[in-house]
C-alpha atoms as a PDB file:
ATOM      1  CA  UNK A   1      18.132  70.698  37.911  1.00  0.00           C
ATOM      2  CA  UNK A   2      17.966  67.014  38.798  1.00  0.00           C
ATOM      3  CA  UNK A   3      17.714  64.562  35.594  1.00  0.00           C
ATOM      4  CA  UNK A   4      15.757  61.430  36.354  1.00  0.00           C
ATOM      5  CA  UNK A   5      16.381  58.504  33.478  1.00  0.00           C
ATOM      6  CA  UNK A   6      13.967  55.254  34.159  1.00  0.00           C
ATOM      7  CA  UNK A   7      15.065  52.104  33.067  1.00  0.00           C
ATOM      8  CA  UNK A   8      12.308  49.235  32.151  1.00  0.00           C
ATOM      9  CA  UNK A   9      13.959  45.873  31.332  1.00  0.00           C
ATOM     10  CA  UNK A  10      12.962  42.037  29.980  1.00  0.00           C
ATOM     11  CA  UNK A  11       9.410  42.751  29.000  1.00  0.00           C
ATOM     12  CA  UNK A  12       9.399  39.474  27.092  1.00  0.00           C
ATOM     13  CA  UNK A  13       6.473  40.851  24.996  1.00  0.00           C
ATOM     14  CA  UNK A  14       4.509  38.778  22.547  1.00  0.00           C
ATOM     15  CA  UNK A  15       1.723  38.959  20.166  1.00  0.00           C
ATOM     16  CA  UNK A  16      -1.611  39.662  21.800  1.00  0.00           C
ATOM     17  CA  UNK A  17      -3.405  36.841  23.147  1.00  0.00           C
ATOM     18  CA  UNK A  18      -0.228  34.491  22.955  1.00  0.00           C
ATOM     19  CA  UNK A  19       1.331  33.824  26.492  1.00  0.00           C
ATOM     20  CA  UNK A  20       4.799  33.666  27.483  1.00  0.00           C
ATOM     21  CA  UNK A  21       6.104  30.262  28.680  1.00  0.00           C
ATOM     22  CA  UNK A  22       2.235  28.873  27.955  1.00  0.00           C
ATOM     23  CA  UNK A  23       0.748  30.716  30.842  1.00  0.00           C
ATOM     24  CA  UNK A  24       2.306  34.240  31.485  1.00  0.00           C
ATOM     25  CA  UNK A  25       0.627  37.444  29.229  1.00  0.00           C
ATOM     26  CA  UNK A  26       3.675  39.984  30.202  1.00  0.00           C
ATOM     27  CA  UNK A  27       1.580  42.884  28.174  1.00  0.00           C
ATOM     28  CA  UNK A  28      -1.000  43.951  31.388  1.00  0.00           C
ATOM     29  CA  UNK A  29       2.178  43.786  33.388  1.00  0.00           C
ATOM     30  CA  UNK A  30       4.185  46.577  31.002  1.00  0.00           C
ATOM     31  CA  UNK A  31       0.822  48.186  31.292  1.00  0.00           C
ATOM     32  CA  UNK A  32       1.052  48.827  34.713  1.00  0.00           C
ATOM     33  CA  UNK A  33       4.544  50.015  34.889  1.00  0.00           C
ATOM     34  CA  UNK A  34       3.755  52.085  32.216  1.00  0.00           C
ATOM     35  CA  UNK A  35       1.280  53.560  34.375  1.00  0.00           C
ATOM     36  CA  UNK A  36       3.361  53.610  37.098  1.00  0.00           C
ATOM     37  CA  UNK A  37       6.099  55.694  35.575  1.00  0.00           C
ATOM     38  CA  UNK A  38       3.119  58.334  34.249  1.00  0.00           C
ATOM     39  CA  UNK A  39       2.450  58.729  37.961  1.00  0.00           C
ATOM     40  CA  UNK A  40       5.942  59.257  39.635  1.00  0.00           C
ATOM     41  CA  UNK A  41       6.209  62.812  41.161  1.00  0.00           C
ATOM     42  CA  UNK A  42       8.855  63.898  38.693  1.00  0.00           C
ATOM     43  CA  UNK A  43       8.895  63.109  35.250  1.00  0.00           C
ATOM     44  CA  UNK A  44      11.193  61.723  33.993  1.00  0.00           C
ATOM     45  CA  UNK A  45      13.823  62.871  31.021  1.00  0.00           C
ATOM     46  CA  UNK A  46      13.515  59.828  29.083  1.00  0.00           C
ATOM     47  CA  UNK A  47      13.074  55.946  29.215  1.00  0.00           C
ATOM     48  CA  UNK A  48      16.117  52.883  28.296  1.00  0.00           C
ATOM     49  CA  UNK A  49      14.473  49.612  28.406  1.00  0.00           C
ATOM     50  CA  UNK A  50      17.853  47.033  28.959  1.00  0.00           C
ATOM     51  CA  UNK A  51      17.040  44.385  26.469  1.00  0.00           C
ATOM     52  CA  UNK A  52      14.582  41.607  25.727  1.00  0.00           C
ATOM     53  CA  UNK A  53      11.846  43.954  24.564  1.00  0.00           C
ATOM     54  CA  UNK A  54      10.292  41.149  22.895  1.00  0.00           C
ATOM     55  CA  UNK A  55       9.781  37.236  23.638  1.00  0.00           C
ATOM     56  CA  UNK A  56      10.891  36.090  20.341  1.00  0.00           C
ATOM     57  CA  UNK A  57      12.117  38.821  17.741  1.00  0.00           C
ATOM     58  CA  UNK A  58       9.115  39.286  15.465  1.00  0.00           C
ATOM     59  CA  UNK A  59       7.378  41.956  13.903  1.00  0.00           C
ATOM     60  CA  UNK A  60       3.764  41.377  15.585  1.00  0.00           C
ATOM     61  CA  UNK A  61       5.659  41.361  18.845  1.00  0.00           C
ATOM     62  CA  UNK A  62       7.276  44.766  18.352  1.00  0.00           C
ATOM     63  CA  UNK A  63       4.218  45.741  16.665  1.00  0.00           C
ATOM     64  CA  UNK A  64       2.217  44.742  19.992  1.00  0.00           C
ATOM     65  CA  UNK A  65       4.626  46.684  22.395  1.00  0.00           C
ATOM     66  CA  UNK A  66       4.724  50.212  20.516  1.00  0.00           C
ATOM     67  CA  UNK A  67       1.050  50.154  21.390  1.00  0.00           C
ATOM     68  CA  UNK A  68       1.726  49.286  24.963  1.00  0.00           C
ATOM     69  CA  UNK A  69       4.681  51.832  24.971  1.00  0.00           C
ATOM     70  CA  UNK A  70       2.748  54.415  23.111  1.00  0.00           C
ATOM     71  CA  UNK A  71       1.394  56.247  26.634  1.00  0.00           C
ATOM     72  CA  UNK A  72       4.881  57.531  27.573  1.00  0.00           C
ATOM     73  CA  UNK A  73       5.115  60.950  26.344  1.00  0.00           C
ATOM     74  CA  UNK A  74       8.902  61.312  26.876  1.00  0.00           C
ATOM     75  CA  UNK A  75      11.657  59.709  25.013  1.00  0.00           C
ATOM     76  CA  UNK A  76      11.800  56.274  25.272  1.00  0.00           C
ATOM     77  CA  UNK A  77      15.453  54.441  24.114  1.00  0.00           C
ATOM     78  CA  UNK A  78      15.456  50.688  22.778  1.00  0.00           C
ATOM     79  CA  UNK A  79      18.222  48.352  23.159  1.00  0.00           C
ATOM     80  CA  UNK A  80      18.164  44.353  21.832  1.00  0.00           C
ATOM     81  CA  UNK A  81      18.263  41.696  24.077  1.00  0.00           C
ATOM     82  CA  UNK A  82      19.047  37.701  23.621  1.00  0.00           C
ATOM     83  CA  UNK A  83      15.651  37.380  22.904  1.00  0.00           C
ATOM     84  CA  UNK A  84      15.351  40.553  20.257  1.00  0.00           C
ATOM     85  CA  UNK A  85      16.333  41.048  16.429  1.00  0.00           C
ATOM     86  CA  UNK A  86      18.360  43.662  15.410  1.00  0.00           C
ATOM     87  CA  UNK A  87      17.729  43.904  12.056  1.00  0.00           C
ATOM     88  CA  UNK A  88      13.636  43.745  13.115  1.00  0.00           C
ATOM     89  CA  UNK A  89      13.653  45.778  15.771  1.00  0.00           C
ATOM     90  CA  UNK A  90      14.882  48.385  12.999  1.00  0.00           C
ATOM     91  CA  UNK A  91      12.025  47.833  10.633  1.00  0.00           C
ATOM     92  CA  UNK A  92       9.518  47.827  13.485  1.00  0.00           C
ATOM     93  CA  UNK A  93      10.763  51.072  15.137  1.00  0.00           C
ATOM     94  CA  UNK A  94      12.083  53.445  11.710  1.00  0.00           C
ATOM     95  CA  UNK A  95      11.486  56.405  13.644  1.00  0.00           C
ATOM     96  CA  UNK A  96      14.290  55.367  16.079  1.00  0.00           C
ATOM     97  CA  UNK A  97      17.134  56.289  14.523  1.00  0.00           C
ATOM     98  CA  UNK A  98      19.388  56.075  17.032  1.00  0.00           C
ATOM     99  CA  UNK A  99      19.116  52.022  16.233  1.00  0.00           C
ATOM    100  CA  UNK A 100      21.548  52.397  13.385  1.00  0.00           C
ATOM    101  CA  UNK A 101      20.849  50.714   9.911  1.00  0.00           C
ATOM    102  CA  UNK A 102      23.387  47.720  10.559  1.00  0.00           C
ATOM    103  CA  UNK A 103      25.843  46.374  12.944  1.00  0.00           C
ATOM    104  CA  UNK A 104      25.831  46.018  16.339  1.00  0.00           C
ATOM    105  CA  UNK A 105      22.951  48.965  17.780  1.00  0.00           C
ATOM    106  CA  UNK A 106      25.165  51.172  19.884  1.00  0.00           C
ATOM    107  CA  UNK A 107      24.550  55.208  20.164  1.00  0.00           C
ATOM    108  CA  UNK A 108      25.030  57.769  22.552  1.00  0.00           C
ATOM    109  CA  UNK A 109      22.225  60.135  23.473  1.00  0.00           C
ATOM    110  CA  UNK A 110      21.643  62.962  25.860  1.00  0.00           C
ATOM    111  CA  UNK A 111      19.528  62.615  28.655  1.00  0.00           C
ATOM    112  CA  UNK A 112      19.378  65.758  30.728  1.00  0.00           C
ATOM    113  CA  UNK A 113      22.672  66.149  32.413  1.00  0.00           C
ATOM    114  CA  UNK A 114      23.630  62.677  31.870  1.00  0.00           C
ATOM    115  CA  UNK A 115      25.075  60.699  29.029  1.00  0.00           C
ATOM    116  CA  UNK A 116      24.047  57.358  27.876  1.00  0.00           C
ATOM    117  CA  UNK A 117      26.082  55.195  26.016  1.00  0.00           C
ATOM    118  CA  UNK A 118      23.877  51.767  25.045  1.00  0.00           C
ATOM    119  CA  UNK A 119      26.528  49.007  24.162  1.00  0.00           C
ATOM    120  CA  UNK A 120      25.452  45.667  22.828  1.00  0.00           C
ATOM    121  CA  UNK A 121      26.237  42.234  24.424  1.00  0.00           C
ATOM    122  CA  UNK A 122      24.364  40.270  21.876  1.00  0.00           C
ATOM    123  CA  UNK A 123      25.201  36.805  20.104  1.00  0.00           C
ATOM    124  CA  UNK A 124      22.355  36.189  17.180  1.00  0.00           C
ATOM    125  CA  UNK A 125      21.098  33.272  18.066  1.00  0.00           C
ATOM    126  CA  UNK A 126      22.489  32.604  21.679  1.00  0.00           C
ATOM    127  CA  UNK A 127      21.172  33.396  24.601  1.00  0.00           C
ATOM    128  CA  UNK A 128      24.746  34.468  26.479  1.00  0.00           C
ATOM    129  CA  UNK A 129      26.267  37.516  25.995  1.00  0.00           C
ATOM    130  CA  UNK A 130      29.680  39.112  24.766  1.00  0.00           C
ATOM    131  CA  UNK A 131      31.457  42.093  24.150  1.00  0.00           C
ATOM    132  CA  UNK A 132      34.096  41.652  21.518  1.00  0.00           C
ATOM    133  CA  UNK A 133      37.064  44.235  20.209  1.00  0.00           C
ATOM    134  CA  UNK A 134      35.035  46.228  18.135  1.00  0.00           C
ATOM    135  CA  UNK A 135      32.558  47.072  20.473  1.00  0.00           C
ATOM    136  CA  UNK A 136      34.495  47.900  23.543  1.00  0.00           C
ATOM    137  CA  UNK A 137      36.940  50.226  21.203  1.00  0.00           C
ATOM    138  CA  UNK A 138      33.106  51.958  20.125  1.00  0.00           C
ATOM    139  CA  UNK A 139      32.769  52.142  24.189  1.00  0.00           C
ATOM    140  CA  UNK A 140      36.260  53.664  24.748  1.00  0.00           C
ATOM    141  CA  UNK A 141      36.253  56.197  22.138  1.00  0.00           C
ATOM    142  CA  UNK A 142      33.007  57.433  23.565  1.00  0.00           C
ATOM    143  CA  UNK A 143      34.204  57.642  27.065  1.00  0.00           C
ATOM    144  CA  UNK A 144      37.050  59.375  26.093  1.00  0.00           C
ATOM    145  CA  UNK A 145      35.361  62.124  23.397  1.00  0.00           C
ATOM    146  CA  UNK A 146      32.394  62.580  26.842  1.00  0.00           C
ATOM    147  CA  UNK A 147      35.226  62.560  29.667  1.00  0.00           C
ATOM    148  CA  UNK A 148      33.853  65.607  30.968  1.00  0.00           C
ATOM    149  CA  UNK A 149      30.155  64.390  31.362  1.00  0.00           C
ATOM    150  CA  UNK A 150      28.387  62.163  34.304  1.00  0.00           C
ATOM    151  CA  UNK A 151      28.001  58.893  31.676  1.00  0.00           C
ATOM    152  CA  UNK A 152      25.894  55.962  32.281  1.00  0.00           C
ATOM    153  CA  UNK A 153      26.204  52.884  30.283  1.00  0.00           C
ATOM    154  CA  UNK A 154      23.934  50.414  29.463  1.00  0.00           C
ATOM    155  CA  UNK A 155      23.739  46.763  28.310  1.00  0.00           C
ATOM    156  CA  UNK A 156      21.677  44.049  28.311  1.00  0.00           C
ATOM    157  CA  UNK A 157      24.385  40.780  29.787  1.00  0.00           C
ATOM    158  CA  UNK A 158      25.611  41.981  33.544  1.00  0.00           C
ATOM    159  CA  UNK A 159      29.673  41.915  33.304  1.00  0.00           C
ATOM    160  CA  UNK A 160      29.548  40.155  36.670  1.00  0.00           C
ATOM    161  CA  UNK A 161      28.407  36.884  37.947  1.00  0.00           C
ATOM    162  CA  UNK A 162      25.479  37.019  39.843  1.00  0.00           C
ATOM    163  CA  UNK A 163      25.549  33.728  41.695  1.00  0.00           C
ATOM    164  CA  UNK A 164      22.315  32.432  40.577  1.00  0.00           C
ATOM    165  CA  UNK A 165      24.319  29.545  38.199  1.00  0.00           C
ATOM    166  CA  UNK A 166      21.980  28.620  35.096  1.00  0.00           C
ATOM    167  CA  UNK A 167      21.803  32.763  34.334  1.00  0.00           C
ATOM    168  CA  UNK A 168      25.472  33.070  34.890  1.00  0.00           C
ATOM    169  CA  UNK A 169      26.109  30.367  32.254  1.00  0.00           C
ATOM    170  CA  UNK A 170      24.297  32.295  30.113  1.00  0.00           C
ATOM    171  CA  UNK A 171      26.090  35.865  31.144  1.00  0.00           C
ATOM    172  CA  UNK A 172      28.258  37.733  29.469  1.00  0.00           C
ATOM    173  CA  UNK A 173      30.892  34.993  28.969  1.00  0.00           C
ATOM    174  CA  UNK A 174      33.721  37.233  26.853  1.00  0.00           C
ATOM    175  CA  UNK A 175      34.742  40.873  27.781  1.00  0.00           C
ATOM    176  CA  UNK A 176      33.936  41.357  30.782  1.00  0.00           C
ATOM    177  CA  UNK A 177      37.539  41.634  32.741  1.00  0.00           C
ATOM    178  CA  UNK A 178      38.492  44.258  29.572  1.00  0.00           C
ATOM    179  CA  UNK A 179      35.310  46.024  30.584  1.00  0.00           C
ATOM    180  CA  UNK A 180      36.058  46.271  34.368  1.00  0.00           C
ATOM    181  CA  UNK A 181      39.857  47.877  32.983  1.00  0.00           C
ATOM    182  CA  UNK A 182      37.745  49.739  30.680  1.00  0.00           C
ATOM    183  CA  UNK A 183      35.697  51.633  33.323  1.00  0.00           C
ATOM    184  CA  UNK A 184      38.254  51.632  36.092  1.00  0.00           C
ATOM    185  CA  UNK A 185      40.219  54.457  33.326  1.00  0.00           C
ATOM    186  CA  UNK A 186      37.011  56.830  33.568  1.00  0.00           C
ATOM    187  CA  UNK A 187      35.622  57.542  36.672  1.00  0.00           C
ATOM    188  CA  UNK A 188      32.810  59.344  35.496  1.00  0.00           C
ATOM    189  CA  UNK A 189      31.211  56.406  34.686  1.00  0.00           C
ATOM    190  CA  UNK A 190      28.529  56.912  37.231  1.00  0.00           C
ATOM    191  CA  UNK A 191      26.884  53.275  36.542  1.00  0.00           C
ATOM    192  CA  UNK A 192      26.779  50.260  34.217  1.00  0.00           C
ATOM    193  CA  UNK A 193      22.975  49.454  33.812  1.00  0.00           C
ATOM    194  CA  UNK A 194      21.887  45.762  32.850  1.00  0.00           C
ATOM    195  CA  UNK A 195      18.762  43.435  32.510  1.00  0.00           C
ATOM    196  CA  UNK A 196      19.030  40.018  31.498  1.00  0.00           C
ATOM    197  CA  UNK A 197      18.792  39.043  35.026  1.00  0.00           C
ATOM    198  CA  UNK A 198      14.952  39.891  36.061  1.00  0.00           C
ATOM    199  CA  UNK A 199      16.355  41.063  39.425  1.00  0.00           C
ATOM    200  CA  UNK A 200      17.588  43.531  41.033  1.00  0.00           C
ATOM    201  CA  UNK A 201      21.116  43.191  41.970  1.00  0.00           C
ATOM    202  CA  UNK A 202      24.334  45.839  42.649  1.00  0.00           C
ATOM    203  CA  UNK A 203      27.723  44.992  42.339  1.00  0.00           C
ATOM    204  CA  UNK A 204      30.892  47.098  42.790  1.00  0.00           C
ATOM    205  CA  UNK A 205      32.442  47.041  39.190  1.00  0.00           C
ATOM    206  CA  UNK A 206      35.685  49.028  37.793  1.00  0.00           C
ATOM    207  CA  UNK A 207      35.287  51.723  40.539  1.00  0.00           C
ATOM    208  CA  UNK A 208      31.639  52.243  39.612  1.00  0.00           C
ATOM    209  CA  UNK A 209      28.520  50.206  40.228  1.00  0.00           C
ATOM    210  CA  UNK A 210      26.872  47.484  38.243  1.00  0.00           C
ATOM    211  CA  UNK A 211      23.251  47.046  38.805  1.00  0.00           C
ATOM    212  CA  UNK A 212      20.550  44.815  36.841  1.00  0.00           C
ATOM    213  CA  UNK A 213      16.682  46.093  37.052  1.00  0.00           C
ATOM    214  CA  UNK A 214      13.796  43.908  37.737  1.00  0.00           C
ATOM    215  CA  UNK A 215      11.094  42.378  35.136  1.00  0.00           C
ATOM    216  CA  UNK A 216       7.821  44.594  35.089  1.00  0.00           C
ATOM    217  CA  UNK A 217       6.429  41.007  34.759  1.00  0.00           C
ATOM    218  CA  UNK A 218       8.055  37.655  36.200  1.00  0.00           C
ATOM    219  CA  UNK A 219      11.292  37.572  38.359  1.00  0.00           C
ATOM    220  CA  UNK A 220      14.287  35.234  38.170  1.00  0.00           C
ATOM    221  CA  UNK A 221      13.642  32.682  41.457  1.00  0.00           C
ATOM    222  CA  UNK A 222      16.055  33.650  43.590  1.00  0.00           C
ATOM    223  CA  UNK A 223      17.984  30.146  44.315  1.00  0.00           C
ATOM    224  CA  UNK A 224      22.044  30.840  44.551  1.00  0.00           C
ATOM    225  CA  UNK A 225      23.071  26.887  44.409  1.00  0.00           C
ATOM    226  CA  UNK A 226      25.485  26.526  41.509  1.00  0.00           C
ATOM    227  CA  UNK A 227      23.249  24.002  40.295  1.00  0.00           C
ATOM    228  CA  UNK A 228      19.721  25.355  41.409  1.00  0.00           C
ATOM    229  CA  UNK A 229      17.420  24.693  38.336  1.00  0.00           C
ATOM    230  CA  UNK A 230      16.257  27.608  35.618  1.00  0.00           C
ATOM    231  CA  UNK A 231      12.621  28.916  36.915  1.00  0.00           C
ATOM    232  CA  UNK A 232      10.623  32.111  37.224  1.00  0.00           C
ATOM    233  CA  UNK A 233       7.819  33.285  39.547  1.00  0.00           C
ATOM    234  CA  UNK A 234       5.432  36.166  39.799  1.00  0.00           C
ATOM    235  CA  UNK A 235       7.580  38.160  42.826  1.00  0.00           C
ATOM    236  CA  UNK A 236       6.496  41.509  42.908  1.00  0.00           C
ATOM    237  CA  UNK A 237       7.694  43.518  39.136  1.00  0.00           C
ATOM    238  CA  UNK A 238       9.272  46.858  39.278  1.00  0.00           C
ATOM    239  CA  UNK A 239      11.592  49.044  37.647  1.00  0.00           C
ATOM    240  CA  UNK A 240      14.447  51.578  38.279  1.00  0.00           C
ATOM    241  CA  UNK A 241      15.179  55.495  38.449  1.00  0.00           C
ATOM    242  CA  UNK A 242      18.601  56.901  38.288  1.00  0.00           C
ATOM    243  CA  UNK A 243      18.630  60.521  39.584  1.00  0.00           C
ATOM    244  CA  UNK A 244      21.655  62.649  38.800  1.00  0.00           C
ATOM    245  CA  UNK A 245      21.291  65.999  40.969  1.00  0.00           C
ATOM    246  CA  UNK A 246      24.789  67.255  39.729  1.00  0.00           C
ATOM    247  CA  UNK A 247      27.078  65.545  42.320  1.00  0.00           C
ATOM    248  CA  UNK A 248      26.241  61.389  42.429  1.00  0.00           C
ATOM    249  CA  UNK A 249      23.723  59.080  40.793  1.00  0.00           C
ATOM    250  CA  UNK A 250      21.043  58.214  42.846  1.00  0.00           C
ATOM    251  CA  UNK A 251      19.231  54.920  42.011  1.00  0.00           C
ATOM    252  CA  UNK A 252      15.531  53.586  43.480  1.00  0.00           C
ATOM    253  CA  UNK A 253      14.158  50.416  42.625  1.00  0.00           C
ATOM    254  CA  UNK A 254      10.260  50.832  42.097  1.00  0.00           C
ATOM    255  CA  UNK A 255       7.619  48.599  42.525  1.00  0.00           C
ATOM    256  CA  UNK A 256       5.175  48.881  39.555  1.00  0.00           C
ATOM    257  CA  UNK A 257       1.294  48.743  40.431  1.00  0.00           C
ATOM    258  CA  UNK A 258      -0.976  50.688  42.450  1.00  0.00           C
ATOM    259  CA  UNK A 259      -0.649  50.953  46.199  1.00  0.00           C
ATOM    260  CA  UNK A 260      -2.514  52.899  49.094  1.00  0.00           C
ATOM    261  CA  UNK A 261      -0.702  55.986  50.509  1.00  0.00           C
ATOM    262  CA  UNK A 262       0.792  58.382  50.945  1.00  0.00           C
ATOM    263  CA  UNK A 263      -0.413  59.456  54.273  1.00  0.00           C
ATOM    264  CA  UNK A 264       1.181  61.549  56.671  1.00  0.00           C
ATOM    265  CA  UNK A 265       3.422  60.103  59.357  1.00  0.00           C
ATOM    266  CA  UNK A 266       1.662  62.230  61.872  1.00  0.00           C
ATOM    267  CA  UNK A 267      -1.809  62.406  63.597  1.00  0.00           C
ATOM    268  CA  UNK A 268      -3.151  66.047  63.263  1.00  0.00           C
ATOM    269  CA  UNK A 269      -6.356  64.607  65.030  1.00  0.00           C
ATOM    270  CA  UNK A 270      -6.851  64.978  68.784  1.00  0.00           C
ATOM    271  CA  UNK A 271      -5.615  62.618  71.034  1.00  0.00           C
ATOM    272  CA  UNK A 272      -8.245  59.618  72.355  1.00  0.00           C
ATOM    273  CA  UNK A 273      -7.635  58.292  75.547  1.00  0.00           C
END
């Protein structure tokens, strides 16, 4: 039986009416991929959003996107992002409680046939990311005690650089080379999901593959100078779907929305002249 785990990522929500940026409302845009994963042919297993489920940290905010998130009827995982608070997050969301009551919010859940380990890149208070001693001993331990099992991790900070400079200078600027070592000792690591990046991008990492997910709102711009300036737009939002049918991990990137189709690539009308 295939298992099919979706991952949502920066949803940058805020309290209703209040706009991201001074002109964006991100909540009709998680509405819509919302809607989009009710309507994918298979269901899915469960949902990890990557980080940066919230624009600032506060309660009204989290408050505000368990109403948006309330339609999905399978579980859905949380994980902090630069722009989240731990210690809120757990107030707003007691019934999670997989988020731990301190510390860095790190777990390891099943998901069909596939394990997720969520490992946590962030700095309170900074925007870049890390992964310090502690947490990538809490990573190895769990690889090692689920050797046996297809695993997928998940973080928020990409260990890689992406090119696009003013997001790489706010990466994951510690841990990343012990991470690569890390995952090059377990090769059934079958991925090493991020967000932070509001694209989607796949890098070969530690033997595995490193992939960000798009915004279901607004995108990074895509400018790969070293010194290209920090800016969004409104590219098309979308999300992804890792499928694990018992040999690989199979991974489509969705666009979120409504679109015409599907027809039938053939013509079972008669021929006109």
């Amino acid at each position: 039986m295939t298992t099919f785990l979706v991952q949502l990522s920066d949803l940058h929500i805020r309290e209703q009416g209040r706009l991201a940026y001074g002109r964006l409302d991100t909540a009709p845009y998680l509405q819509r991929a919302v809607q989009s994963v009710l309507h994918l042919k298979q269901r899915p297993d469960a949902v990890v959003i990557t980080g940066d489920l919230s624009d600032f940290g506060r309660a009204a905010e989290y408050a505000h996107l368990e109403e948006l998130l309330a339609p999905l009827p399978m579980p859905v995982y949380l994980m902090p992002g630069n722009h989240d608070d731990r210690d809120q997050l757990r107030r707003s969301f007691p019934a999670h409680g997989y988020l731990g009551s301190e510390g860095f919010v790190q777990y390891a859940v099943k998901v069909g046939e596939l394990r997720l380990l969520a490992l946590d890149t962030c700095v309170p208070g900074h925007s870049h990311g890390t992964l310090c001693e502690q947490r990538l001993e809490w990573l190895e331990a769990q690889l090692a005690r689920y050797r046996g099992e297809p695993v997928v991790v998940a973080m928020h900070h990409p260990p890689f650089e992406t090119l696009i400079g003013h997001m790489d200078e706010i990466g994951l600027l510690e841990g990343s080379e012990a991470l690569e070592a890390l995952i090059a000792r377990h090769p059934n690591v079958e991925r090493i999901i991020c967000g932070h990046l509001h694209r989607a991008i796949d890098v070969r990492f530690g033997g595995s593959i490193a992939s960000t997910a798009p915004s279901p709102a607004h995108q990074v711009a895509l400018d790969l100078a070293p010194d290209a300036p920090s800016a969004w737009m409104l590219e098309p939002p979308g999300f992804r779907v890792h499928a694990w049918a018992g040999e690989r991990l199979v991974t489509h990137l969705v666009p979120s929305g409504s679109f015409e189709g599907p027809y039938p690539f053939h013509d079972h009308g008669a021929l006109i002249d």
